[in-house]
C-alpha atoms as a PDB file:
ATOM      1  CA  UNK A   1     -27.554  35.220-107.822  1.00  0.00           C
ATOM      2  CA  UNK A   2     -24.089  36.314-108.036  1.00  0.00           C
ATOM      3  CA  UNK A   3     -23.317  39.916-105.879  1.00  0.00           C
ATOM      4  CA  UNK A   4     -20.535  42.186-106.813  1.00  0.00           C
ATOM      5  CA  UNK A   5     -18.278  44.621-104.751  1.00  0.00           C
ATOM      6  CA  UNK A   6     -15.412  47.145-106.654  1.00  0.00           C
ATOM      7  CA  UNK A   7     -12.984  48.600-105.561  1.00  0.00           C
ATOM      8  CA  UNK A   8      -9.546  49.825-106.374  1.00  0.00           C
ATOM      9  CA  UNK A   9     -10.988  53.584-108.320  1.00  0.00           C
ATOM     10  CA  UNK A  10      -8.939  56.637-107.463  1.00  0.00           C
ATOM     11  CA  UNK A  11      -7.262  59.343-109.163  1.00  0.00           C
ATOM     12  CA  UNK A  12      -4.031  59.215-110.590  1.00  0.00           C
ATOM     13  CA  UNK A  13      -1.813  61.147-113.371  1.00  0.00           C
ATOM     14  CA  UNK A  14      -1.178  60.457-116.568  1.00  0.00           C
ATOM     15  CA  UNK A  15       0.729  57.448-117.488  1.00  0.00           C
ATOM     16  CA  UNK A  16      -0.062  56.187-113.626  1.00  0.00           C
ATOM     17  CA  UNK A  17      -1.526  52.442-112.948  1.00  0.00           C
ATOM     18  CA  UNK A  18      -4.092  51.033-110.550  1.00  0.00           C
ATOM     19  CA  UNK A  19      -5.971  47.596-109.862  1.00  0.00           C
ATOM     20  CA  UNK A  20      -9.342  47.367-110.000  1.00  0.00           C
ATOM     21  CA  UNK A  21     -10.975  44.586-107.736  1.00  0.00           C
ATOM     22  CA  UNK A  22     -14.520  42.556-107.865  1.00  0.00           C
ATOM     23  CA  UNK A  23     -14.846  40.630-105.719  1.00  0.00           C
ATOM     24  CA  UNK A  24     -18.070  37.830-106.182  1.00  0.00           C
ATOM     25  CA  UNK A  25     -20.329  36.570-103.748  1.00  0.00           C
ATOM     26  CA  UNK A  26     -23.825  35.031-103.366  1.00  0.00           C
ATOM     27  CA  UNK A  27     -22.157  32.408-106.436  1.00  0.00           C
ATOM     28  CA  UNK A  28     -19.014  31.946-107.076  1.00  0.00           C
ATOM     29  CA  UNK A  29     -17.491  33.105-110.177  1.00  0.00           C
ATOM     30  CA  UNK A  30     -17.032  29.899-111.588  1.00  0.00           C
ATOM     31  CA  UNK A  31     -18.401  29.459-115.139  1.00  0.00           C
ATOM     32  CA  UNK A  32     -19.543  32.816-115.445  1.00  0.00           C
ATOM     33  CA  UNK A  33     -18.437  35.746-118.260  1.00  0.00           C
ATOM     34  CA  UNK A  34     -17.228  38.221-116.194  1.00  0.00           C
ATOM     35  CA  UNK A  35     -16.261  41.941-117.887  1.00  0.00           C
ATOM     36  CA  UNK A  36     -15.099  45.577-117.070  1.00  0.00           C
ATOM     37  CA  UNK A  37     -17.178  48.093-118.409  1.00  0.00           C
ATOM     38  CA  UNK A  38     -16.218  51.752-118.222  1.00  0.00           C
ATOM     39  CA  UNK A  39     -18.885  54.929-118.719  1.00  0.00           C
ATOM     40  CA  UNK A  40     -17.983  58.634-118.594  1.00  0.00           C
ATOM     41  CA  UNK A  41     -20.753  61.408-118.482  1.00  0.00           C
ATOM     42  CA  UNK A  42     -22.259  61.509-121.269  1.00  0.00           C
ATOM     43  CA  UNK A  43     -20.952  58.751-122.970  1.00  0.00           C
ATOM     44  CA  UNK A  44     -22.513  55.459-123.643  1.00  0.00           C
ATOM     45  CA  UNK A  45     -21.202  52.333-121.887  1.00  0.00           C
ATOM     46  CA  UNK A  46     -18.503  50.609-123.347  1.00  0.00           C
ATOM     47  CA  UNK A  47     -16.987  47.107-122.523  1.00  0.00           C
ATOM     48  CA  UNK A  48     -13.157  47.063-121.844  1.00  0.00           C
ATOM     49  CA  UNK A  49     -12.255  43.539-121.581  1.00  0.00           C
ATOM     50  CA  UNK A  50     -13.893  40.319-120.479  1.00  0.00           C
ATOM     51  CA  UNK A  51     -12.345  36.898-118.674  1.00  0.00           C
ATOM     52  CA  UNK A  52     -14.415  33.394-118.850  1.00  0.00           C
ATOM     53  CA  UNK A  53     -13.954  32.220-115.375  1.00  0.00           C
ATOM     54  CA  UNK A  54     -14.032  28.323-116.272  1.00  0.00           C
ATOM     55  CA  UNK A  55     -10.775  28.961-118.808  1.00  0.00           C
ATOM     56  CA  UNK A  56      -8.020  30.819-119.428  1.00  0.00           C
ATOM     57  CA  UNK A  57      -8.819  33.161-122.428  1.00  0.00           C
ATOM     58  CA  UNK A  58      -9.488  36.712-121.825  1.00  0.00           C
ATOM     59  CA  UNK A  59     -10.684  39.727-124.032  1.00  0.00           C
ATOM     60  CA  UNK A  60     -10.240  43.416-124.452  1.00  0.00           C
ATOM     61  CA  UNK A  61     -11.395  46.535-126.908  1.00  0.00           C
ATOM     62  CA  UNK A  62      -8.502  47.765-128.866  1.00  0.00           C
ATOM     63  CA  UNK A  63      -8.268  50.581-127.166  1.00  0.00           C
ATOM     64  CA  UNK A  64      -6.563  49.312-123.850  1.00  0.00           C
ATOM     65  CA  UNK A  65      -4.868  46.392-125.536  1.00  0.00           C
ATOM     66  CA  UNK A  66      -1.531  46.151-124.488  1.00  0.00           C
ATOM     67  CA  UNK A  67      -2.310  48.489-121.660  1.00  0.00           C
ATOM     68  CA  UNK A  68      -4.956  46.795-119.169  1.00  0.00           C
ATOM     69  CA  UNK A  69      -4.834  42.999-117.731  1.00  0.00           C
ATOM     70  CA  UNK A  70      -7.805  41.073-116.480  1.00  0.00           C
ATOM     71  CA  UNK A  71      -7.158  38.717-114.332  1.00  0.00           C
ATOM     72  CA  UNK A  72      -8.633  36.327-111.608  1.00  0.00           C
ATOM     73  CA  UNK A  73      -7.905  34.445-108.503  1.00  0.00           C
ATOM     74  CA  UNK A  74     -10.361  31.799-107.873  1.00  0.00           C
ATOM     75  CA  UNK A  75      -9.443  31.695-104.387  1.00  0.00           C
ATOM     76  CA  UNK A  76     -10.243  34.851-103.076  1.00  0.00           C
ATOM     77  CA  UNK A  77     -13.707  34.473-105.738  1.00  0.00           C
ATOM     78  CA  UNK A  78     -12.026  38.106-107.411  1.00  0.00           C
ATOM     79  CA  UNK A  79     -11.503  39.667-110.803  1.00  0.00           C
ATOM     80  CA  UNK A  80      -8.661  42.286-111.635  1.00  0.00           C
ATOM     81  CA  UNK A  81      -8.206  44.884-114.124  1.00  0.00           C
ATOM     82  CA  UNK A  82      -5.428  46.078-113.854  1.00  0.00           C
ATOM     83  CA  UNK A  83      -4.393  49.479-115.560  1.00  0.00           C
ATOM     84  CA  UNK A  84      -1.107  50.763-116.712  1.00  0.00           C
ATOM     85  CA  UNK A  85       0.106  53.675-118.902  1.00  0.00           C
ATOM     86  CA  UNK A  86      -3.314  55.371-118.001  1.00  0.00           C
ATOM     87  CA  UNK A  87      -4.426  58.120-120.218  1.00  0.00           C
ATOM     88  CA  UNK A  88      -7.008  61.054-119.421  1.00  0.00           C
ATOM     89  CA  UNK A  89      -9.379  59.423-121.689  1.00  0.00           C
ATOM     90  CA  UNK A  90      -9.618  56.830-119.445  1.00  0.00           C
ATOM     91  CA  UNK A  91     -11.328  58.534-117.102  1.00  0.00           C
ATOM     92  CA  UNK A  92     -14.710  57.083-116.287  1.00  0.00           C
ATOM     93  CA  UNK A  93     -16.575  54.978-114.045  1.00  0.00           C
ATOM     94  CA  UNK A  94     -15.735  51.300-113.824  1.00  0.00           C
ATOM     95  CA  UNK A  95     -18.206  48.457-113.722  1.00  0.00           C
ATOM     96  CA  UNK A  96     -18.116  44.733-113.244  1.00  0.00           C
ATOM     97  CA  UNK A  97     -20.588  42.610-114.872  1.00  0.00           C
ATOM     98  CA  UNK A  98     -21.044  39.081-115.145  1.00  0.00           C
ATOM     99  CA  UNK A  99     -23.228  37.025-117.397  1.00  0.00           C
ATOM    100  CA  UNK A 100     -23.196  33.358-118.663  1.00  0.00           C
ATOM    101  CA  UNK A 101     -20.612  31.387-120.103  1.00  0.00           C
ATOM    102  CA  UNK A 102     -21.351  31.879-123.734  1.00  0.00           C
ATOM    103  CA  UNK A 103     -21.296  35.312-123.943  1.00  0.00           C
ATOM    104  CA  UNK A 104     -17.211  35.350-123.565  1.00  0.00           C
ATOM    105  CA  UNK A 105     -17.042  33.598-126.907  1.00  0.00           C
ATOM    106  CA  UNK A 106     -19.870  35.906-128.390  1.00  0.00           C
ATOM    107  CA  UNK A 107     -18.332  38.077-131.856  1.00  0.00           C
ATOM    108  CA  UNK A 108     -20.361  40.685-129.754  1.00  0.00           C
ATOM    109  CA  UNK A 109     -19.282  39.988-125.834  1.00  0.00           C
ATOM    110  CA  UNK A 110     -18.450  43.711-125.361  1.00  0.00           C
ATOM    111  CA  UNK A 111     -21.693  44.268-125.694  1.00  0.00           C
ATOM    112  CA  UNK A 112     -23.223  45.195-121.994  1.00  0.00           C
ATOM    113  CA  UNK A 113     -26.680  44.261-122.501  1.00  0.00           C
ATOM    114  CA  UNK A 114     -26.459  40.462-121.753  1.00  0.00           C
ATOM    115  CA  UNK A 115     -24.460  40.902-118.522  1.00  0.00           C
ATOM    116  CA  UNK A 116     -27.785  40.253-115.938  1.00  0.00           C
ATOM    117  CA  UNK A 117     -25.510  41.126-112.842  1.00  0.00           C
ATOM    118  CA  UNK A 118     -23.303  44.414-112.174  1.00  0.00           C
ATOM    119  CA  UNK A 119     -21.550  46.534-109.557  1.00  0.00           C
ATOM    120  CA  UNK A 120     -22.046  49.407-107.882  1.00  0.00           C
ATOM    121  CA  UNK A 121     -19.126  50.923-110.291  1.00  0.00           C
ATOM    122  CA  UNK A 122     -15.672  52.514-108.984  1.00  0.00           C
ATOM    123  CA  UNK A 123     -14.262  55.631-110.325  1.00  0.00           C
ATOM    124  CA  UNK A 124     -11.206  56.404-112.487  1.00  0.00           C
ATOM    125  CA  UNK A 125      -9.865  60.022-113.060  1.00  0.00           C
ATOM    126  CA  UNK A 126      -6.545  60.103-114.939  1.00  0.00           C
ATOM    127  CA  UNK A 127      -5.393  63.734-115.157  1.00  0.00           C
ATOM    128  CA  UNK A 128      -2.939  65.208-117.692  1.00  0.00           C
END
């Protein structure tokens, strides 16, 4: 069972940054599909980007390309998305998900339905 802890959410103006933290425990991260997911009210939940844990590739929705990193340090059993040039549509709350290797090379990995474990979600508010 793998246990997940955010943190990192604030508020921040336009065009601001800020790191998002999970940290893992329970299992460690390794060989795991771990993603950032991101739902405002009344919107449905969207994946953001997604890092395979046993390898270097990582991936991300067009929207925040170029904008938002995910990372990971295997040490401190921690992923990081972190968030630059933030815009107000942005705004939402931020989950971390994991779910099994495969799904980081699946066409439809954004997808949150096959990510079995989650976070208690951290919240973003970019203001204009």
């Amino acid at each position: 069972r793998v246990q997940l802890v955010e943190a990192g959410g604030g508020s921040v103006q336009a065009g601001g940054s800020l790191r998002l933290s999970c940290k893992a425990s329970g299992n460690t991260m390794r060989n795991y599909c771990m993603g950032w997911f991101r739902q405002a009210p009344g919107k449905e939940r969207e994946g953001v980007a997604a890092i395979y844990t046993g390898g270097t590739p990582t991936l991300y929705v067009d929207s925040v390309k170029g904008r938002f990193t995910i990372s990971q340090d295997n040490a401190q059993n921690t992923v990081y998305l972190q968030m630059n040039s933030l815009k107000p549509d942005d705004t939402a709350t931020y989950y971390c998900a994991a779910a099994g290797p495969l799904q980081c090379y699946s066409a439809s990995w954004s997808a949150p339905t096959d990510f079995i474990y989650w976070g208690q979600g951290t919240q973003v508010t970019v203001s204009s």
